[in-house]
C-alpha atoms as a PDB file:
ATOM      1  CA  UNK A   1     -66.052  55.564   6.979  1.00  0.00           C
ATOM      2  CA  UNK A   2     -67.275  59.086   6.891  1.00  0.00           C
ATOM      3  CA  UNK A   3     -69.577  57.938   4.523  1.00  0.00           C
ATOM      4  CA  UNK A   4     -71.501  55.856   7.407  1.00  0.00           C
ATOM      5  CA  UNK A   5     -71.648  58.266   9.852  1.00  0.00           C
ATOM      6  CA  UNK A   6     -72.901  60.489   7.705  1.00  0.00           C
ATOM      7  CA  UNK A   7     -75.682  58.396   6.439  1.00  0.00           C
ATOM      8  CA  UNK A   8     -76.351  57.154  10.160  1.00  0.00           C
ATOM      9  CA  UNK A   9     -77.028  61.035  11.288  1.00  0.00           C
ATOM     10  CA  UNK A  10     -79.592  61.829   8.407  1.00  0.00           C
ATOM     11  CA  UNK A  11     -81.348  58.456   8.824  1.00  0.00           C
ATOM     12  CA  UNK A  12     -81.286  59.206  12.579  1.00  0.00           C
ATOM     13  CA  UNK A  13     -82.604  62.635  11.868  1.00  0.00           C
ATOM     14  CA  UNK A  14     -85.323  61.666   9.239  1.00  0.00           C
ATOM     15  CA  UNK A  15     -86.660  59.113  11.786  1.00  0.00           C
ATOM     16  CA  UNK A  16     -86.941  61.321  14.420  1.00  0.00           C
ATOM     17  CA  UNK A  17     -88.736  63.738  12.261  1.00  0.00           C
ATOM     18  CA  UNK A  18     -91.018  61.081  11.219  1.00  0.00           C
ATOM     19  CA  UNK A  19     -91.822  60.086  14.847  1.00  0.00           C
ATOM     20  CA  UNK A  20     -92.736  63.872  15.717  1.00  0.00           C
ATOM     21  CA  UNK A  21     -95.220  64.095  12.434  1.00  0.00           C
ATOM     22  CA  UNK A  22     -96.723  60.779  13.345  1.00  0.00           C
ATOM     23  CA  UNK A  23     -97.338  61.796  16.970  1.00  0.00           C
ATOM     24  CA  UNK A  24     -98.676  65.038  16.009  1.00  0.00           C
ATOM     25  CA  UNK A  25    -101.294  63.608  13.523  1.00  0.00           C
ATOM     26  CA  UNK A  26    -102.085  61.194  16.250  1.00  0.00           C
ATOM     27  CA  UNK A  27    -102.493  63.483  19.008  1.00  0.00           C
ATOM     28  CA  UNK A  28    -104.347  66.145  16.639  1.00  0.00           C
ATOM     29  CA  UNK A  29    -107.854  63.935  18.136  1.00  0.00           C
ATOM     30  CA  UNK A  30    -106.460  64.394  21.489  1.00  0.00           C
ATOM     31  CA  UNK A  31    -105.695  68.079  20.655  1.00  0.00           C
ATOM     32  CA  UNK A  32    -101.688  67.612  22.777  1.00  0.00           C
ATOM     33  CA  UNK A  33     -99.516  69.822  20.785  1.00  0.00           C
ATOM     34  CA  UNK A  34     -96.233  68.318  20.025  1.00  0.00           C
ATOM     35  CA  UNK A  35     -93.208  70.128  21.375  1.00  0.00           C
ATOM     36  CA  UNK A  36     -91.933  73.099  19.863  1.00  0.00           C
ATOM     37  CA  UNK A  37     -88.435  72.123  20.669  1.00  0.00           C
ATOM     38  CA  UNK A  38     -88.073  69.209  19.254  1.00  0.00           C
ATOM     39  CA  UNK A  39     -89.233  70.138  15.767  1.00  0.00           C
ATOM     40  CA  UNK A  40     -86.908  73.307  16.005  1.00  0.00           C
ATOM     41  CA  UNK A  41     -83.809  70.911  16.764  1.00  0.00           C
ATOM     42  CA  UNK A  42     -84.748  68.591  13.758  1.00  0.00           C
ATOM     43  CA  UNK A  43     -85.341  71.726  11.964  1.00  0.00           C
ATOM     44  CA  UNK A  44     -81.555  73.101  12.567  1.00  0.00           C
ATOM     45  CA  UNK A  45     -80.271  69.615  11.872  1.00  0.00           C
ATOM     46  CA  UNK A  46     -80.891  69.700   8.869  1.00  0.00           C
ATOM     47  CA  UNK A  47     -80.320  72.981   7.642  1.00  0.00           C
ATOM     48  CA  UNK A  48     -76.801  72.354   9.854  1.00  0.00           C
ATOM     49  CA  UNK A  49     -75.772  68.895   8.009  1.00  0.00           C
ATOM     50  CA  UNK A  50     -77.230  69.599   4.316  1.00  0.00           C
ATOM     51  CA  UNK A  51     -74.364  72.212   3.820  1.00  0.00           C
ATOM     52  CA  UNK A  52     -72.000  70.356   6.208  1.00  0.00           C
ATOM     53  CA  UNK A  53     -72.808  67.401   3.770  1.00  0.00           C
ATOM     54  CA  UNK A  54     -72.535  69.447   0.742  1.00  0.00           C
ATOM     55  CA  UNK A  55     -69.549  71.148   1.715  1.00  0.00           C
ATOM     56  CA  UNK A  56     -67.713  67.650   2.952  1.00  0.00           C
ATOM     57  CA  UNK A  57     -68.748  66.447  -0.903  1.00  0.00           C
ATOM     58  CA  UNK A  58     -66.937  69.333  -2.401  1.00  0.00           C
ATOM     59  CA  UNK A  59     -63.709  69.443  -0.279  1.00  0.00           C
ATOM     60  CA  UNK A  60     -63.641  65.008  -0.817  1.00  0.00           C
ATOM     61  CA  UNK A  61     -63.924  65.854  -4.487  1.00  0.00           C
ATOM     62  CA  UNK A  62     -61.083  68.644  -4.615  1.00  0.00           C
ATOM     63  CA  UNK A  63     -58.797  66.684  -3.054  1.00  0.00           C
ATOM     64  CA  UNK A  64     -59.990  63.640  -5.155  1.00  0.00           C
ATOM     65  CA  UNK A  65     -58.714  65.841  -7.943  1.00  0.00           C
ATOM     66  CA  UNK A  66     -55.745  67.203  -6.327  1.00  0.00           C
ATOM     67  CA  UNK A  67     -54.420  63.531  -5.705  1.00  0.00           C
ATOM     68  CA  UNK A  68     -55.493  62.453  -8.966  1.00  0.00           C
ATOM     69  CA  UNK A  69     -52.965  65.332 -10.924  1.00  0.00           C
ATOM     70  CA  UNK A  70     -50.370  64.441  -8.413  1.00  0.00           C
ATOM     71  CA  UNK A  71     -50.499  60.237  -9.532  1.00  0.00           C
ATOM     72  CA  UNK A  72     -50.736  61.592 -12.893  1.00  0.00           C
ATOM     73  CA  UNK A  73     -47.606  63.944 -12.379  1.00  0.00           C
ATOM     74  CA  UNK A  74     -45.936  60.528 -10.591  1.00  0.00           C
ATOM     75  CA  UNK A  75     -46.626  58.540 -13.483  1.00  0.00           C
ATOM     76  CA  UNK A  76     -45.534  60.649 -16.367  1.00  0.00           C
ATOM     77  CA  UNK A  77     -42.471  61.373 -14.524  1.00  0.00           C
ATOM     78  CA  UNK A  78     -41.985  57.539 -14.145  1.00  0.00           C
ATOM     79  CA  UNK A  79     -43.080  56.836 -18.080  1.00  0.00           C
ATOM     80  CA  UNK A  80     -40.754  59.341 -18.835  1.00  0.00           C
ATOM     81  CA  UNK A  81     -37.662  58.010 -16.715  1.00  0.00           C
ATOM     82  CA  UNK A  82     -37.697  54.392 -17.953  1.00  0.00           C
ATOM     83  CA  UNK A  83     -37.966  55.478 -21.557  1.00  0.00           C
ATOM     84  CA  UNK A  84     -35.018  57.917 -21.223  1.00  0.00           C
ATOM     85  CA  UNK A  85     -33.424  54.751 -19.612  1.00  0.00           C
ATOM     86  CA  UNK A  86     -34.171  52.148 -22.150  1.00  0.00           C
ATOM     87  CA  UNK A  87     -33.501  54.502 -25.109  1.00  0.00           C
ATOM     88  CA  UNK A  88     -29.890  55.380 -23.579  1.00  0.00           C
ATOM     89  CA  UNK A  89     -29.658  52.011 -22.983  1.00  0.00           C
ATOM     90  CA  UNK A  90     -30.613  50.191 -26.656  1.00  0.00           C
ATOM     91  CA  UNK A  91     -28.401  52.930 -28.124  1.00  0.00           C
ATOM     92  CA  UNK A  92     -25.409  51.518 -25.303  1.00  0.00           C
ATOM     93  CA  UNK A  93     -25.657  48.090 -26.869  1.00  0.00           C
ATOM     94  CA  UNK A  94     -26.651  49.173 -30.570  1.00  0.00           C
ATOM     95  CA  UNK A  95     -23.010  51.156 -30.899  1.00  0.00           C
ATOM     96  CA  UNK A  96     -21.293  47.963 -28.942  1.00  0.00           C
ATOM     97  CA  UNK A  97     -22.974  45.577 -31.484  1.00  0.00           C
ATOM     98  CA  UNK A  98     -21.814  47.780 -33.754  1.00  0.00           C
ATOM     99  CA  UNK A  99     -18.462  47.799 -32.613  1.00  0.00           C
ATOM    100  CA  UNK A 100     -18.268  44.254 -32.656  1.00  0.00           C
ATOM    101  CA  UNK A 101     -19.382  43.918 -36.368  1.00  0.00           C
ATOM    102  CA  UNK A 102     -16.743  46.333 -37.433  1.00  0.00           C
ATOM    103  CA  UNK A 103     -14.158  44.328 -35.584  1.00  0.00           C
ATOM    104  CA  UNK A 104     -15.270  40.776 -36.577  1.00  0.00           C
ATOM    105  CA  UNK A 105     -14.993  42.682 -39.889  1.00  0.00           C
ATOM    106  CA  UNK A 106     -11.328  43.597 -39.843  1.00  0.00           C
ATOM    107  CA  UNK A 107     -10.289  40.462 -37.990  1.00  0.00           C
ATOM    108  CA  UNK A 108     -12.071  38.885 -40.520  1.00  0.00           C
ATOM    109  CA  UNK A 109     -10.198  41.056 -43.336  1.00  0.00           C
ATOM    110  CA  UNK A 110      -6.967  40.503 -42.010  1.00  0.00           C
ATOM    111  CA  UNK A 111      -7.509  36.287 -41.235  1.00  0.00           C
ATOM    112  CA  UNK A 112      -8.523  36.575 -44.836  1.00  0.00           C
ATOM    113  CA  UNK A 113      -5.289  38.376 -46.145  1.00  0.00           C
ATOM    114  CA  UNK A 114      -3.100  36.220 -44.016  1.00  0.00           C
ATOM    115  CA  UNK A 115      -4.654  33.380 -45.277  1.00  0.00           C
ATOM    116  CA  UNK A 116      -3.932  34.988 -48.879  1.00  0.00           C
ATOM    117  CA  UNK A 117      -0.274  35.617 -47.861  1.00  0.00           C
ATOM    118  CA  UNK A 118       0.354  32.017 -46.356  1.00  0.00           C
ATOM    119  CA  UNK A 119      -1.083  30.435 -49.136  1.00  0.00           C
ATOM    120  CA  UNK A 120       1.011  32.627 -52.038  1.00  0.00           C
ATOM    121  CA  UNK A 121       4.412  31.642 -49.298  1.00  0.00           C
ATOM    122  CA  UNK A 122       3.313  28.345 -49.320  1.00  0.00           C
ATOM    123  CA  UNK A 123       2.893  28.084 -53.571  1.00  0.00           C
ATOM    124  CA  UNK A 124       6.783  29.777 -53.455  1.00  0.00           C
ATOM    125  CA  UNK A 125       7.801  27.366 -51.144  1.00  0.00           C
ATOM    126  CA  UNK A 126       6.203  24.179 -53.040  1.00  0.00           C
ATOM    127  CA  UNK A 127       7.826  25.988 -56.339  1.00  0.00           C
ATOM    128  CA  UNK A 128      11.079  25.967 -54.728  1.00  0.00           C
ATOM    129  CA  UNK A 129      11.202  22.594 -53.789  1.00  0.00           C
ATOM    130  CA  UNK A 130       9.415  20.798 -56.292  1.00  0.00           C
ATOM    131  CA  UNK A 131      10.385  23.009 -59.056  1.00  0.00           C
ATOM    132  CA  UNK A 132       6.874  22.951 -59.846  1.00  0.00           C
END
């Protein structure tokens, strides 16, 4: 936006200029003198926009900058949030899986030596009976 108005001023400017050169070399035959005042306006113009111009460039970049460190800033925070978030979390479930293995592990075990001890009550029984 400020863009625009900025160009519209300096091509305002550098066609008014233009129009007071071109009626001075055409009234040069006639020997009218263009006015004074009007080249001293033109004149001020644009020694008054060129730095306003260069000045509005520098602030716009600054702050360009400025708001550029701060999205950076954002964003590493961010990065830095959901990492700390998904490493907690992956250890969570890594020690729970764990967990789980160990006690599938004992149940496991302890299916496994009941198993053992019902089949070695079940040979005594058989023995018993059967005499076998």
């Amino acid at each position: 936006m400020l863009k625009q108005s900025v160009n519209m001023i300096f091509n305002v400017l550098i066609a008014n200029f233009l129009l007071i050169l071109i009626e001075s070399i055409r009234n040069k035959r006639n020997q009218k003198k263009f006015s004074v005042q009007e080249l001293l306006f033109n004149l001020l113009m644009i020694f008054f926009l060129f730095p306003l111009l260069g000045s509005l460039i520098y602030i716009g970049n600054s702050e360009y900058i400025k708001v550029k460190d701060k999205i950076d800033v954002a964003m590493e925070q961010a990065h830095n949030k959901i990492y700390i978030g998904l490493t907690t979390n992956i250890q969570k479930y890594s020690n729970q899986l764990q967990n789980s293995k160990l006690g599938l592990q004992n149940a496991s075990a302890l299916y496994n030596d009941e198993n053992v001890m019902q089949t070695k009550r079940s040979h005594r029984f058989c023995s018993k009976v059967y005499g076998v």
